[in-house]
PDB file of N, CA and C in Angstrom:
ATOM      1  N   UNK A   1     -60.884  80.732  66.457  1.00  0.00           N
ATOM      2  CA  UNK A   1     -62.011  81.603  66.182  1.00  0.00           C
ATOM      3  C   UNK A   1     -61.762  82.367  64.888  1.00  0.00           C
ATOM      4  N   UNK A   2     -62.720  82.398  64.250  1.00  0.00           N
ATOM      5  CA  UNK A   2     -62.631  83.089  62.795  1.00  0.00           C
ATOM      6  C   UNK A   2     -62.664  84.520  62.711  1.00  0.00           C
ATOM      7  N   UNK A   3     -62.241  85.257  62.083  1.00  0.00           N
ATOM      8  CA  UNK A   3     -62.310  87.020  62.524  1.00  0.00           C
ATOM      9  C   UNK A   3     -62.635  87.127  61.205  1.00  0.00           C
ATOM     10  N   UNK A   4     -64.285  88.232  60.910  1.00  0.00           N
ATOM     11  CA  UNK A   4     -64.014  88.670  59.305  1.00  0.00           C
ATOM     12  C   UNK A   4     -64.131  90.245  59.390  1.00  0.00           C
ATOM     13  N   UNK A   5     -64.382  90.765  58.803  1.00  0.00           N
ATOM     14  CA  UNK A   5     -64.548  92.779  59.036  1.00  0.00           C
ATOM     15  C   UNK A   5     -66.231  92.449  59.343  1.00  0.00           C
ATOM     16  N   UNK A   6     -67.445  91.923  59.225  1.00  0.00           N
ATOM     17  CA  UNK A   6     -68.018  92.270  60.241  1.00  0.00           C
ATOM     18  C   UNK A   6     -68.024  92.004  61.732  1.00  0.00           C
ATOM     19  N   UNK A   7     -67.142  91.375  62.284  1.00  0.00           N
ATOM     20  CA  UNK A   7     -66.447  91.791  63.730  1.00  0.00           C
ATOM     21  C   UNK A   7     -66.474  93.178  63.893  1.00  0.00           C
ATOM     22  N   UNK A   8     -65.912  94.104  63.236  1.00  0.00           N
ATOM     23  CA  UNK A   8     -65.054  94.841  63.447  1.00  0.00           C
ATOM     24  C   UNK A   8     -65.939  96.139  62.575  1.00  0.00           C
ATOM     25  N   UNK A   9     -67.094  95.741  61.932  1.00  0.00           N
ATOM     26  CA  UNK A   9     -67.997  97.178  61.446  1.00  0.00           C
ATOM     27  C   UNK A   9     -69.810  96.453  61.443  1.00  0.00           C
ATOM     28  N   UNK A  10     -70.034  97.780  61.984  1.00  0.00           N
ATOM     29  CA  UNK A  10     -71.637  97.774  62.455  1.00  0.00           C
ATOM     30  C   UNK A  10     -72.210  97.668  60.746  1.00  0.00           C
ATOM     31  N   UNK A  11     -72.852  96.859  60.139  1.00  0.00           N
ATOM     32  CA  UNK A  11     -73.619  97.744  58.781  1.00  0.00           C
ATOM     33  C   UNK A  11     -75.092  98.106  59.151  1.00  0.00           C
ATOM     34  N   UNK A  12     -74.605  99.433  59.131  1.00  0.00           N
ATOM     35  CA  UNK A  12     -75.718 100.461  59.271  1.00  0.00           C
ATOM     36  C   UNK A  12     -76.017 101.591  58.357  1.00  0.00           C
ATOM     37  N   UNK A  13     -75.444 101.711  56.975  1.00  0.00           N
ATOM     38  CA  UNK A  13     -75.434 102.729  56.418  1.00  0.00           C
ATOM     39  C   UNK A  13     -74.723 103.595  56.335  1.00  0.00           C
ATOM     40  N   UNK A  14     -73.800 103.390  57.291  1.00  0.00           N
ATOM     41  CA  UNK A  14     -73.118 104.879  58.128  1.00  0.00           C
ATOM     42  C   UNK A  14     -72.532 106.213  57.044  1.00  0.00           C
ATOM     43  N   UNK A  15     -72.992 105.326  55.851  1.00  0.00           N
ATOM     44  CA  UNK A  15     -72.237 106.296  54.676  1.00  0.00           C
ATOM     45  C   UNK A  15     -73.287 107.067  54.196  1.00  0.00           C
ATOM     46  N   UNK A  16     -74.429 107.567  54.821  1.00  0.00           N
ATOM     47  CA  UNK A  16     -76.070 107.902  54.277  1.00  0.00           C
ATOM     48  C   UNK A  16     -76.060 108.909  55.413  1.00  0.00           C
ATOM     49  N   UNK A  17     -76.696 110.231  55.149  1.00  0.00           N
ATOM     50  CA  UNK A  17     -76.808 111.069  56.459  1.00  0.00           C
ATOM     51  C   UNK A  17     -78.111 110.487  56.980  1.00  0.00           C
ATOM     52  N   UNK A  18     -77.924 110.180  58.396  1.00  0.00           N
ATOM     53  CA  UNK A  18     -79.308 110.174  59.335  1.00  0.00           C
ATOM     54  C   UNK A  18     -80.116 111.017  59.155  1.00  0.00           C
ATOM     55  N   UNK A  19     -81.251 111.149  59.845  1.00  0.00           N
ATOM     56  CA  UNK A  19     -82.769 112.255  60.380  1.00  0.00           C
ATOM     57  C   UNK A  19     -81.960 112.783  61.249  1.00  0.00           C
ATOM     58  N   UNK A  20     -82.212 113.627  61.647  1.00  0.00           N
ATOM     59  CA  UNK A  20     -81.720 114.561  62.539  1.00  0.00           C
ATOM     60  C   UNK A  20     -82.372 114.787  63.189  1.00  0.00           C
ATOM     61  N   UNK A  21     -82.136 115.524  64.696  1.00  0.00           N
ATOM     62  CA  UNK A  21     -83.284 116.063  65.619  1.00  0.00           C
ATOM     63  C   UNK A  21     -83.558 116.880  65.565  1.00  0.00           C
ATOM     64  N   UNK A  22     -84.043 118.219  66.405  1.00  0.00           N
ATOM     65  CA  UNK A  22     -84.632 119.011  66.632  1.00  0.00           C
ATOM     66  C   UNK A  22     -83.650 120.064  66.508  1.00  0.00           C
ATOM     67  N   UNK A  23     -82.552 119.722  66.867  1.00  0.00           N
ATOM     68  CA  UNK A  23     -81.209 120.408  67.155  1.00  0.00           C
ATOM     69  C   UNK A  23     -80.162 120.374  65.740  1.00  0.00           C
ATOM     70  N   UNK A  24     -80.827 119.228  64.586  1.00  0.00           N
ATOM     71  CA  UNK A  24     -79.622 119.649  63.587  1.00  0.00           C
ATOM     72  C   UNK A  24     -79.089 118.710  64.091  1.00  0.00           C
ATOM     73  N   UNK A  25     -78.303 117.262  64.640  1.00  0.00           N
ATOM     74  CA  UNK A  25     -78.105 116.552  64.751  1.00  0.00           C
ATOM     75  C   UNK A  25     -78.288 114.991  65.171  1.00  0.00           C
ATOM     76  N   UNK A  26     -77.940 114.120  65.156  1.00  0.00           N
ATOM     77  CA  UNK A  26     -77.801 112.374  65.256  1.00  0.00           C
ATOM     78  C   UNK A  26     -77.082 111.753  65.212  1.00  0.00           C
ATOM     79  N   UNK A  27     -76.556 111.107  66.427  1.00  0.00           N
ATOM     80  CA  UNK A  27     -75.789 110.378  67.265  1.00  0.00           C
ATOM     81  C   UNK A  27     -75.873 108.744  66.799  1.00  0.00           C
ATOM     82  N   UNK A  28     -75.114 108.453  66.293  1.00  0.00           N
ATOM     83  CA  UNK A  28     -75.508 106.462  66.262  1.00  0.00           C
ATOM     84  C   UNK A  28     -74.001 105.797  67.158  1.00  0.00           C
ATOM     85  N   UNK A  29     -74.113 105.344  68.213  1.00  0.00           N
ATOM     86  CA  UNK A  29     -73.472 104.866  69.076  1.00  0.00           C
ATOM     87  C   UNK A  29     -73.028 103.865  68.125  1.00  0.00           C
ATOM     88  N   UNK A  30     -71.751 103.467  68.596  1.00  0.00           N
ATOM     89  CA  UNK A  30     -71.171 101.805  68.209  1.00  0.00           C
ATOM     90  C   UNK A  30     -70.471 101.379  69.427  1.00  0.00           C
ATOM     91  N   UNK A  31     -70.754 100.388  70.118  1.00  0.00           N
ATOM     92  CA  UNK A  31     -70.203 100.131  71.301  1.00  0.00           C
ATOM     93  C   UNK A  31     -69.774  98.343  71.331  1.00  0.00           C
ATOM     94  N   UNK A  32     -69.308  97.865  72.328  1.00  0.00           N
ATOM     95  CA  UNK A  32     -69.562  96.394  72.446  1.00  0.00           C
ATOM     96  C   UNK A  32     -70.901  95.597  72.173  1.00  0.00           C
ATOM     97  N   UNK A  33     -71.947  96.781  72.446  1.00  0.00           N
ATOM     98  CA  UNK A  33     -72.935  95.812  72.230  1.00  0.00           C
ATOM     99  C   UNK A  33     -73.211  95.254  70.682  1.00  0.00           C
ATOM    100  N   UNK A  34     -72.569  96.576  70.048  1.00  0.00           N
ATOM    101  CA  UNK A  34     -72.887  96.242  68.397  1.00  0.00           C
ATOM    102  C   UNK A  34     -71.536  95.669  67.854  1.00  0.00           C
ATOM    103  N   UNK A  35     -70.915  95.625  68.173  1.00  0.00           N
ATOM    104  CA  UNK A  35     -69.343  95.337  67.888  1.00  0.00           C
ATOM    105  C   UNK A  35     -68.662  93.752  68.990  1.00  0.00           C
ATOM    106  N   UNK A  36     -68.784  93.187  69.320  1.00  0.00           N
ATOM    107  CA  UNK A  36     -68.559  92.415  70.072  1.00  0.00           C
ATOM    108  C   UNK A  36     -66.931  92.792  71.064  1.00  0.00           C
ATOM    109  N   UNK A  37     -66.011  93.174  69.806  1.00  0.00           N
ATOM    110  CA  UNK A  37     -64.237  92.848  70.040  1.00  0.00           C
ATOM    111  C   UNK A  37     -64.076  94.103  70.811  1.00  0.00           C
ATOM    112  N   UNK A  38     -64.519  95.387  70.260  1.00  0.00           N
ATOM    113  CA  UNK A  38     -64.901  96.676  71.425  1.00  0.00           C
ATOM    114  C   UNK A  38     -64.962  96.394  72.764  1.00  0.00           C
ATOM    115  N   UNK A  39     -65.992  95.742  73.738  1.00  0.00           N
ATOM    116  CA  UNK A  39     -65.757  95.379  74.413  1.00  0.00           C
ATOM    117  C   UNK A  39     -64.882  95.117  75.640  1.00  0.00           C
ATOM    118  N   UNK A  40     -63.911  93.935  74.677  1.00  0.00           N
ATOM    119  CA  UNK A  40     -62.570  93.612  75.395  1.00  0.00           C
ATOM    120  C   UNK A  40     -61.930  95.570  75.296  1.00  0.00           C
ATOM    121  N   UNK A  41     -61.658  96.120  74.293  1.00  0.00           N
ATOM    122  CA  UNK A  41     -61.008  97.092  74.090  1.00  0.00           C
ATOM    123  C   UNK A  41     -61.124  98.228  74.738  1.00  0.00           C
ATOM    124  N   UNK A  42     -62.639  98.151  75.065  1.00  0.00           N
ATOM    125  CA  UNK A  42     -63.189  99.628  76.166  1.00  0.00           C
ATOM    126  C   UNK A  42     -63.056 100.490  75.477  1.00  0.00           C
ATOM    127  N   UNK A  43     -63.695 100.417  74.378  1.00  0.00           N
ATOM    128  CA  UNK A  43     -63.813 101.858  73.426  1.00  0.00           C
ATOM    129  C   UNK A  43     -65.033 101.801  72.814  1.00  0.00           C
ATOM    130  N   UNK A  44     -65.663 102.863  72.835  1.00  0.00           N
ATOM    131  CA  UNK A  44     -66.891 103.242  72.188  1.00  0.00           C
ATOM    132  C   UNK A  44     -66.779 104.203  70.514  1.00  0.00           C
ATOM    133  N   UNK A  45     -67.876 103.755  69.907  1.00  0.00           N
ATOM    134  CA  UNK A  45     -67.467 105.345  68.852  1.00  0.00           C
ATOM    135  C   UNK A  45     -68.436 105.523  68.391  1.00  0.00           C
ATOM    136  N   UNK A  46     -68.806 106.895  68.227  1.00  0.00           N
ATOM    137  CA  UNK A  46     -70.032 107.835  67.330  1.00  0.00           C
ATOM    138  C   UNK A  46     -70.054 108.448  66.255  1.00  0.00           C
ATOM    139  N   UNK A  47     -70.915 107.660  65.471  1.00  0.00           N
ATOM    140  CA  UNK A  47     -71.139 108.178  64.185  1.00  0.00           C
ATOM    141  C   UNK A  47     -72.158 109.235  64.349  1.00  0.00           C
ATOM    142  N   UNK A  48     -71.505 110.787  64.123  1.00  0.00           N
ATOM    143  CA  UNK A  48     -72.562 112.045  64.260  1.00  0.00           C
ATOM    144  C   UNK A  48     -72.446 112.504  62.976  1.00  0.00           C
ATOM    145  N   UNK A  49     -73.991 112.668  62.795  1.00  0.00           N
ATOM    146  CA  UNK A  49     -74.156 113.499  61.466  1.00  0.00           C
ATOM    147  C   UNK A  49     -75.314 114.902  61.863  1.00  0.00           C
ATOM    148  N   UNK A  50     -74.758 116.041  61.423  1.00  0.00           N
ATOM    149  CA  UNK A  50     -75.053 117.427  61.354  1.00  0.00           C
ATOM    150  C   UNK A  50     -75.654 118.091  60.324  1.00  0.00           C
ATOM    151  N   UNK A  51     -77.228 118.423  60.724  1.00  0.00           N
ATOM    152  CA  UNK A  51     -77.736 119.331  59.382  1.00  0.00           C
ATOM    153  C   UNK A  51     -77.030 119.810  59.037  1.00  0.00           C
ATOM    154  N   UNK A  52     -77.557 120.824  57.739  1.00  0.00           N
ATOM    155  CA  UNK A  52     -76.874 122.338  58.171  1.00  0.00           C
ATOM    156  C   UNK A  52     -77.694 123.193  59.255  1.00  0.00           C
ATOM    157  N   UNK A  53     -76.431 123.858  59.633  1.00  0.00           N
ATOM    158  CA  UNK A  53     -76.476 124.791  60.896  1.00  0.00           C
ATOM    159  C   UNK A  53     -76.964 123.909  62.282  1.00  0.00           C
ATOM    160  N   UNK A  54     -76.752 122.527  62.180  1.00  0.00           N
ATOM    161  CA  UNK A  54     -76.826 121.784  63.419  1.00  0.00           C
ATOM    162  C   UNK A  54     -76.061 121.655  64.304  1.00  0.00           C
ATOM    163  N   UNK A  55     -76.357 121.242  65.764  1.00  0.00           N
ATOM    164  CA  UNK A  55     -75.442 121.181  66.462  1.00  0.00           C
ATOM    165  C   UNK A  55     -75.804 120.332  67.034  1.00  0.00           C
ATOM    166  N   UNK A  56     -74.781 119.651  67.879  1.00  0.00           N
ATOM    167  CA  UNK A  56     -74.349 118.983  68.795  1.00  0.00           C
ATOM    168  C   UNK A  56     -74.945 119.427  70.294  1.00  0.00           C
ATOM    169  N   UNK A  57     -75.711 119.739  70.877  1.00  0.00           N
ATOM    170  CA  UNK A  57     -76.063 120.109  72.234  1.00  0.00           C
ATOM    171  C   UNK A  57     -74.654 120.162  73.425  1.00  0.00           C
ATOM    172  N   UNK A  58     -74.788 121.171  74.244  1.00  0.00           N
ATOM    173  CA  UNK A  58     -73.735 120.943  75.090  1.00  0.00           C
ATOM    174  C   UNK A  58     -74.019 119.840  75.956  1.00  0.00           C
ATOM    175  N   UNK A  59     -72.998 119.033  76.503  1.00  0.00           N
ATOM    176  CA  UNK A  59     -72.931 117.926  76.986  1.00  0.00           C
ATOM    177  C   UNK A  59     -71.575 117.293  77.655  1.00  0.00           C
ATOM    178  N   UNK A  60     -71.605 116.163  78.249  1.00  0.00           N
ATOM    179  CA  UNK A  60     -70.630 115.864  78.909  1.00  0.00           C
ATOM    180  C   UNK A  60     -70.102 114.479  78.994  1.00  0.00           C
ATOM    181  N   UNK A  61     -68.877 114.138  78.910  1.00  0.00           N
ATOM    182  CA  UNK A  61     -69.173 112.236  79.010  1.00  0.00           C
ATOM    183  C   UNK A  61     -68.123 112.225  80.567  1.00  0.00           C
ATOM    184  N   UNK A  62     -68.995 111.865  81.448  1.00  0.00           N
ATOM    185  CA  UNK A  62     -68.156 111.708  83.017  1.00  0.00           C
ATOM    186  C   UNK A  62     -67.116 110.526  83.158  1.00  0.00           C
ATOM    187  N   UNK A  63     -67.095 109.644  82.226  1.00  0.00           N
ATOM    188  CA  UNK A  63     -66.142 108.412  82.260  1.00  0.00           C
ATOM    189  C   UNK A  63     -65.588 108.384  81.075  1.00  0.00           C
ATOM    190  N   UNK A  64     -65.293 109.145  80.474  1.00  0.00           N
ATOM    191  CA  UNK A  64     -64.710 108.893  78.761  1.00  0.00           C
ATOM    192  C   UNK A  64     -63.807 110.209  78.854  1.00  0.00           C
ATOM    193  N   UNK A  65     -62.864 109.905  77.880  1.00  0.00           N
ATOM    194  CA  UNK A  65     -62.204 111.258  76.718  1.00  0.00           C
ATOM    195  C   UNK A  65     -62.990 111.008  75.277  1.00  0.00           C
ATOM    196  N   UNK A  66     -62.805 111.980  75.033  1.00  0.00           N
ATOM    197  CA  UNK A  66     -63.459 112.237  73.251  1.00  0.00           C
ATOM    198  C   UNK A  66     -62.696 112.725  72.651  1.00  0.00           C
ATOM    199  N   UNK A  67     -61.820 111.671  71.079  1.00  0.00           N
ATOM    200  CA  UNK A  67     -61.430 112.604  70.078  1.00  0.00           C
ATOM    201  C   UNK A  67     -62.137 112.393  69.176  1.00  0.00           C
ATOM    202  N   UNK A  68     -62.500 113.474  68.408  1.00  0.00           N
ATOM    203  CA  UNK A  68     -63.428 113.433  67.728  1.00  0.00           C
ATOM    204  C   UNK A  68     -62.523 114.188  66.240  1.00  0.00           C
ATOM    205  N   UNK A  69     -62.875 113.476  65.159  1.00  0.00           N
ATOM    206  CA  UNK A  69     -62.349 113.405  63.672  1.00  0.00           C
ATOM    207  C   UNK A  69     -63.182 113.804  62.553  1.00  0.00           C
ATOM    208  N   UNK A  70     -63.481 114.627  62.108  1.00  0.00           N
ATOM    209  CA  UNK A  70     -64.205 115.475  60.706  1.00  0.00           C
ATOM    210  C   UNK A  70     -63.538 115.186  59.730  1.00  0.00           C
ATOM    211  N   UNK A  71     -63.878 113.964  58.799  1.00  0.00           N
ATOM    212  CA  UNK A  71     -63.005 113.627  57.422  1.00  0.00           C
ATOM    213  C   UNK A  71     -63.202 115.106  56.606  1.00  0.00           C
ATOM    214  N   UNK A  72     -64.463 115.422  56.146  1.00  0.00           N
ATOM    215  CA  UNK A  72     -64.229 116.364  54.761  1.00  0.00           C
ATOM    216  C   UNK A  72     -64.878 117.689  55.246  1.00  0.00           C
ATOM    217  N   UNK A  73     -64.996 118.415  56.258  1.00  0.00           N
ATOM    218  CA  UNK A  73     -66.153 119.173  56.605  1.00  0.00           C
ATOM    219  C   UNK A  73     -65.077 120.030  57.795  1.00  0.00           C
ATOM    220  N   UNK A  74     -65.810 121.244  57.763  1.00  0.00           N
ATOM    221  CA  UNK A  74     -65.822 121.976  59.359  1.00  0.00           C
ATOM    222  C   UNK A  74     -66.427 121.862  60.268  1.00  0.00           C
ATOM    223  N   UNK A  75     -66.254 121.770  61.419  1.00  0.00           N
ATOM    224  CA  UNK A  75     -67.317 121.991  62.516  1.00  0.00           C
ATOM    225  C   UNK A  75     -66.957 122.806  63.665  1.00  0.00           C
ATOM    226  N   UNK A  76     -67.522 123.730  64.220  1.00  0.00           N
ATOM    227  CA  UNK A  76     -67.665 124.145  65.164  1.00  0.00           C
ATOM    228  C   UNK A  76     -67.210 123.435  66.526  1.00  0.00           C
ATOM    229  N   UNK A  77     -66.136 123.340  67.192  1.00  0.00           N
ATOM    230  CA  UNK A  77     -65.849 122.644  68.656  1.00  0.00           C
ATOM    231  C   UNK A  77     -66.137 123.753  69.992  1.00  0.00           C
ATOM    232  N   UNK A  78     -66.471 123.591  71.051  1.00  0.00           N
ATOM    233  CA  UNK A  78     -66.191 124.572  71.825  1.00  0.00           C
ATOM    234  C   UNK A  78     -66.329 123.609  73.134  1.00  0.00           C
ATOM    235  N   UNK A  79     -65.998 124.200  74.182  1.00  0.00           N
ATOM    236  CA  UNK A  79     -65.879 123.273  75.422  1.00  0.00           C
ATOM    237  C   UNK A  79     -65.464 124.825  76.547  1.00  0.00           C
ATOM    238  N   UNK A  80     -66.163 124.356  77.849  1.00  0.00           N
ATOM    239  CA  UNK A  80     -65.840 124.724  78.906  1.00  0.00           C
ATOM    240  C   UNK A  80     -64.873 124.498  80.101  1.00  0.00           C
ATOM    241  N   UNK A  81     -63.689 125.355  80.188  1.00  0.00           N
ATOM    242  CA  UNK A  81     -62.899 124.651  80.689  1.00  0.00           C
ATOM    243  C   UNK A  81     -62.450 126.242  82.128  1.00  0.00           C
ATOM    244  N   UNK A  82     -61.633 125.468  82.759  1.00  0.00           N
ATOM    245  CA  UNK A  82     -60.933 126.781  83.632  1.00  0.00           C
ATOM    246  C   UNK A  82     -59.615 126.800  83.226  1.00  0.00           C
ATOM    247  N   UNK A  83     -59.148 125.734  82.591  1.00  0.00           N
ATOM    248  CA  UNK A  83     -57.632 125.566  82.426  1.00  0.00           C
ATOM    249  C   UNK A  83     -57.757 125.870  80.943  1.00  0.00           C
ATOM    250  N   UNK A  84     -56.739 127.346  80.601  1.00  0.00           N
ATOM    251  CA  UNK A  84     -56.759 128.081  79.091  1.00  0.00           C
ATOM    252  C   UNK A  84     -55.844 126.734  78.143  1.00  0.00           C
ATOM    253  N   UNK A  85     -55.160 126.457  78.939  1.00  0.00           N
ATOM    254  CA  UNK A  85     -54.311 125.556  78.284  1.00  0.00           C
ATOM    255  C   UNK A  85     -54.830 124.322  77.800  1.00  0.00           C
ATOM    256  N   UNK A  86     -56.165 124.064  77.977  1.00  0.00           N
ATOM    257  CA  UNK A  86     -56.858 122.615  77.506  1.00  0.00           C
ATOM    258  C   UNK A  86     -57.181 122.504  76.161  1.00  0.00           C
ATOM    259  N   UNK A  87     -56.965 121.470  75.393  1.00  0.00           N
ATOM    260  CA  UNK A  87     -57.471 121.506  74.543  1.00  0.00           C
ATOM    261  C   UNK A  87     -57.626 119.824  73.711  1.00  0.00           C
ATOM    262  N   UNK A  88     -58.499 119.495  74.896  1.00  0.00           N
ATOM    263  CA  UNK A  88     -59.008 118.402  73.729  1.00  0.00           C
ATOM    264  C   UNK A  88     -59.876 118.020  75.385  1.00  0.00           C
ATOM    265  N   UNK A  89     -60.832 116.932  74.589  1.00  0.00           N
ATOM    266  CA  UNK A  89     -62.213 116.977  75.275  1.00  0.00           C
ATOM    267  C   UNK A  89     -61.771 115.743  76.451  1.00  0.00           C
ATOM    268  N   UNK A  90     -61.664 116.144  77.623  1.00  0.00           N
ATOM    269  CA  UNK A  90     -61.772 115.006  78.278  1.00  0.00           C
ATOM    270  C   UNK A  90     -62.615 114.743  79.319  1.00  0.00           C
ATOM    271  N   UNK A  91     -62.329 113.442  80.206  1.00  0.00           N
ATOM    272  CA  UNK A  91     -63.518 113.158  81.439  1.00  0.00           C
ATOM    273  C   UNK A  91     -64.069 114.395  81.845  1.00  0.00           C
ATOM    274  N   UNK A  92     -65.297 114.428  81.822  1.00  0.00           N
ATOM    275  CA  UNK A  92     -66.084 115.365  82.299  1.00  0.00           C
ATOM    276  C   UNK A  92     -66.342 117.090  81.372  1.00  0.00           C
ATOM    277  N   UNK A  93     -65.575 116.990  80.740  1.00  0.00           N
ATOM    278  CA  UNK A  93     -65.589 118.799  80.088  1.00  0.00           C
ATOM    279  C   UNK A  93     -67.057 118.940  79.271  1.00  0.00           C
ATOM    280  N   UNK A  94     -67.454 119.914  79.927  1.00  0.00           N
ATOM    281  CA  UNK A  94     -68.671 119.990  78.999  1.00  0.00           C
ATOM    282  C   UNK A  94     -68.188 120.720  77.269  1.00  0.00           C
ATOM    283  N   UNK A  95     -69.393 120.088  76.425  1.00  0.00           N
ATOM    284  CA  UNK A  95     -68.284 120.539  75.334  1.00  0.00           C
ATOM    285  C   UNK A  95     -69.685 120.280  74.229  1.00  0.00           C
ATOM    286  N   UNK A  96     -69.647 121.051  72.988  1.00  0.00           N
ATOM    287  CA  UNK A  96     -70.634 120.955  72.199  1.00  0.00           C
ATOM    288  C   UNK A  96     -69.943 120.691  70.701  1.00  0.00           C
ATOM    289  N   UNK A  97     -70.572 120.718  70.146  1.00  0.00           N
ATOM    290  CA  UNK A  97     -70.250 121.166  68.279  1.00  0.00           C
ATOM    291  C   UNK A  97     -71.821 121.829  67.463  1.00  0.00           C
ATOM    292  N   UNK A  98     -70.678 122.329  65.850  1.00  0.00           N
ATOM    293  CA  UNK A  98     -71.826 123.299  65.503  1.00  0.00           C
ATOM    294  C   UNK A  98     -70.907 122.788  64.137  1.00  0.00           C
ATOM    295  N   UNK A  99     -72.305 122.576  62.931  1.00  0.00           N
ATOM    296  CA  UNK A  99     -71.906 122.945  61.445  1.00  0.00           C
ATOM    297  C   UNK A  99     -72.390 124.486  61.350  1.00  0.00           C
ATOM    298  N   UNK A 100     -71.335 125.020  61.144  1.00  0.00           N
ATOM    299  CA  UNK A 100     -71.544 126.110  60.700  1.00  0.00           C
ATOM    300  C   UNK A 100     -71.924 126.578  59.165  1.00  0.00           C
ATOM    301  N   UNK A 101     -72.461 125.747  58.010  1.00  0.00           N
ATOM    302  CA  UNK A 101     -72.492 125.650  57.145  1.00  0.00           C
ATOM    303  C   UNK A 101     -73.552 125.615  56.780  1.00  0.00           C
ATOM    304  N   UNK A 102     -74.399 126.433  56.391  1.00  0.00           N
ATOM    305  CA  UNK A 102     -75.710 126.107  56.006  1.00  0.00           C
ATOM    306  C   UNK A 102     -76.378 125.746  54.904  1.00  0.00           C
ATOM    307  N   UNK A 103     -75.451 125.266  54.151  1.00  0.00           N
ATOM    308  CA  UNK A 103     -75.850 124.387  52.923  1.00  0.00           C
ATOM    309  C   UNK A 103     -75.482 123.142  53.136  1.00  0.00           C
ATOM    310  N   UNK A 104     -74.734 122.658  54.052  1.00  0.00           N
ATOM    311  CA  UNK A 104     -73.372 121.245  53.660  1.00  0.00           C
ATOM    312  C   UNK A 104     -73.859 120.510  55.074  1.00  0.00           C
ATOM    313  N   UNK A 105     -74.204 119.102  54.542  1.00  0.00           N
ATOM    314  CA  UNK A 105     -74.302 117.898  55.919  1.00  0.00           C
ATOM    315  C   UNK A 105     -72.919 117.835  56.139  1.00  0.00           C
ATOM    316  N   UNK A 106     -72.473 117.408  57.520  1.00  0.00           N
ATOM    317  CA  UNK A 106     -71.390 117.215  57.942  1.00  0.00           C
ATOM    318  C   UNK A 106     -71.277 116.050  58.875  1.00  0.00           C
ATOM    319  N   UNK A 107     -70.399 115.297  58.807  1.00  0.00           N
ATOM    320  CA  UNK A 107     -70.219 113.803  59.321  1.00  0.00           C
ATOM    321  C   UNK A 107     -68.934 114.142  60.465  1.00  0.00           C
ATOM    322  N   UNK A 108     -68.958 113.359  61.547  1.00  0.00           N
ATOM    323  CA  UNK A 108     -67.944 113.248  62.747  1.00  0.00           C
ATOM    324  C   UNK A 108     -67.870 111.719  63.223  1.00  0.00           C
ATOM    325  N   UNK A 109     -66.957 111.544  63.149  1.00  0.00           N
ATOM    326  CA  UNK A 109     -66.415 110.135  63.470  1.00  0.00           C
ATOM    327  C   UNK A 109     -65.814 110.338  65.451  1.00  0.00           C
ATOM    328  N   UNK A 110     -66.396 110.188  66.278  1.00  0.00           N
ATOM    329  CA  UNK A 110     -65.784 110.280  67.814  1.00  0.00           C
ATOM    330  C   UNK A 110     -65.281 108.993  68.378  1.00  0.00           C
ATOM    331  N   UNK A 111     -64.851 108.992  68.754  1.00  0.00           N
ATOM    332  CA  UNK A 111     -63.704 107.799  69.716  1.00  0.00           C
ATOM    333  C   UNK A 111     -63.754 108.242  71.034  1.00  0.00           C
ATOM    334  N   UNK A 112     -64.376 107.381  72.091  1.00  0.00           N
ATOM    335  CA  UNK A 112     -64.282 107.423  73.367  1.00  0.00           C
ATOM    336  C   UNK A 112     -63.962 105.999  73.846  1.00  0.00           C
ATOM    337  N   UNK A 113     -63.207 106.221  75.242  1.00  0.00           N
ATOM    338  CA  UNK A 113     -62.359 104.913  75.658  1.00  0.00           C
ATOM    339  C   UNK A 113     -63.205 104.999  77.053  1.00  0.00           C
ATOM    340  N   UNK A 114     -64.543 104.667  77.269  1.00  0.00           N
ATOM    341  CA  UNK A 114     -65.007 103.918  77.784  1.00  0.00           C
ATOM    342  C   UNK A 114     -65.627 102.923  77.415  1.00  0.00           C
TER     343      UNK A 114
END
């Protein structure tokens, strides 16, 4: 079987900020369905892009962890937890983001292993 890098990347632009919603943000899934080799791997990933002053809605993924990666930008993380000692997003934590920047689009690269 032949392997080339589109196996392995969606072309979608991903280097262009999306429309955004209502909320200042947009979600573009990449999963097995768009990726084929994912799949076998059981990993998902989200390309999020953030107005300014957008956010991320609070939310939850019940079968996944999320690390989530900001190449050039800040963002806002926050999450609900009981355990002080947590700190990174996993099964179930409800958890949001925020550009706090109100001039500057901001890009997030997320990795979830469902």
């Amino acid at each position: 079987m032949d392997v080339n890098a589109d196996d392995f990347f969606k072309a979608a632009n991903l280097d262009k900020p999306r429309i955004t919603n209502k909320v200042g943000s947009n979600v573009t899934l990449i999963n097995g369905m768009q990726i084929t080799v994912l799949s076998s791997l059981v990993i998902s990933l989200a390309h999020i892009d953030y107005a300014p002053l957008g956010q991320n809605p609070p939310h939850t993924h019940p079968h996944a962890t999320e690390i989530l990666t900001v190449p050039d930008s800040t963002l806002y993380v926050g999450f609900i937890t009981s355990n002080p000692e947590n700190s990174f997003l996993s099964k179930g934590l409800i958890h949001f983001q925020f550009n706090p920047d109100p001039h500057k689009h901001v890009v997030a690269i997320a990795a979830l292993n469902s």
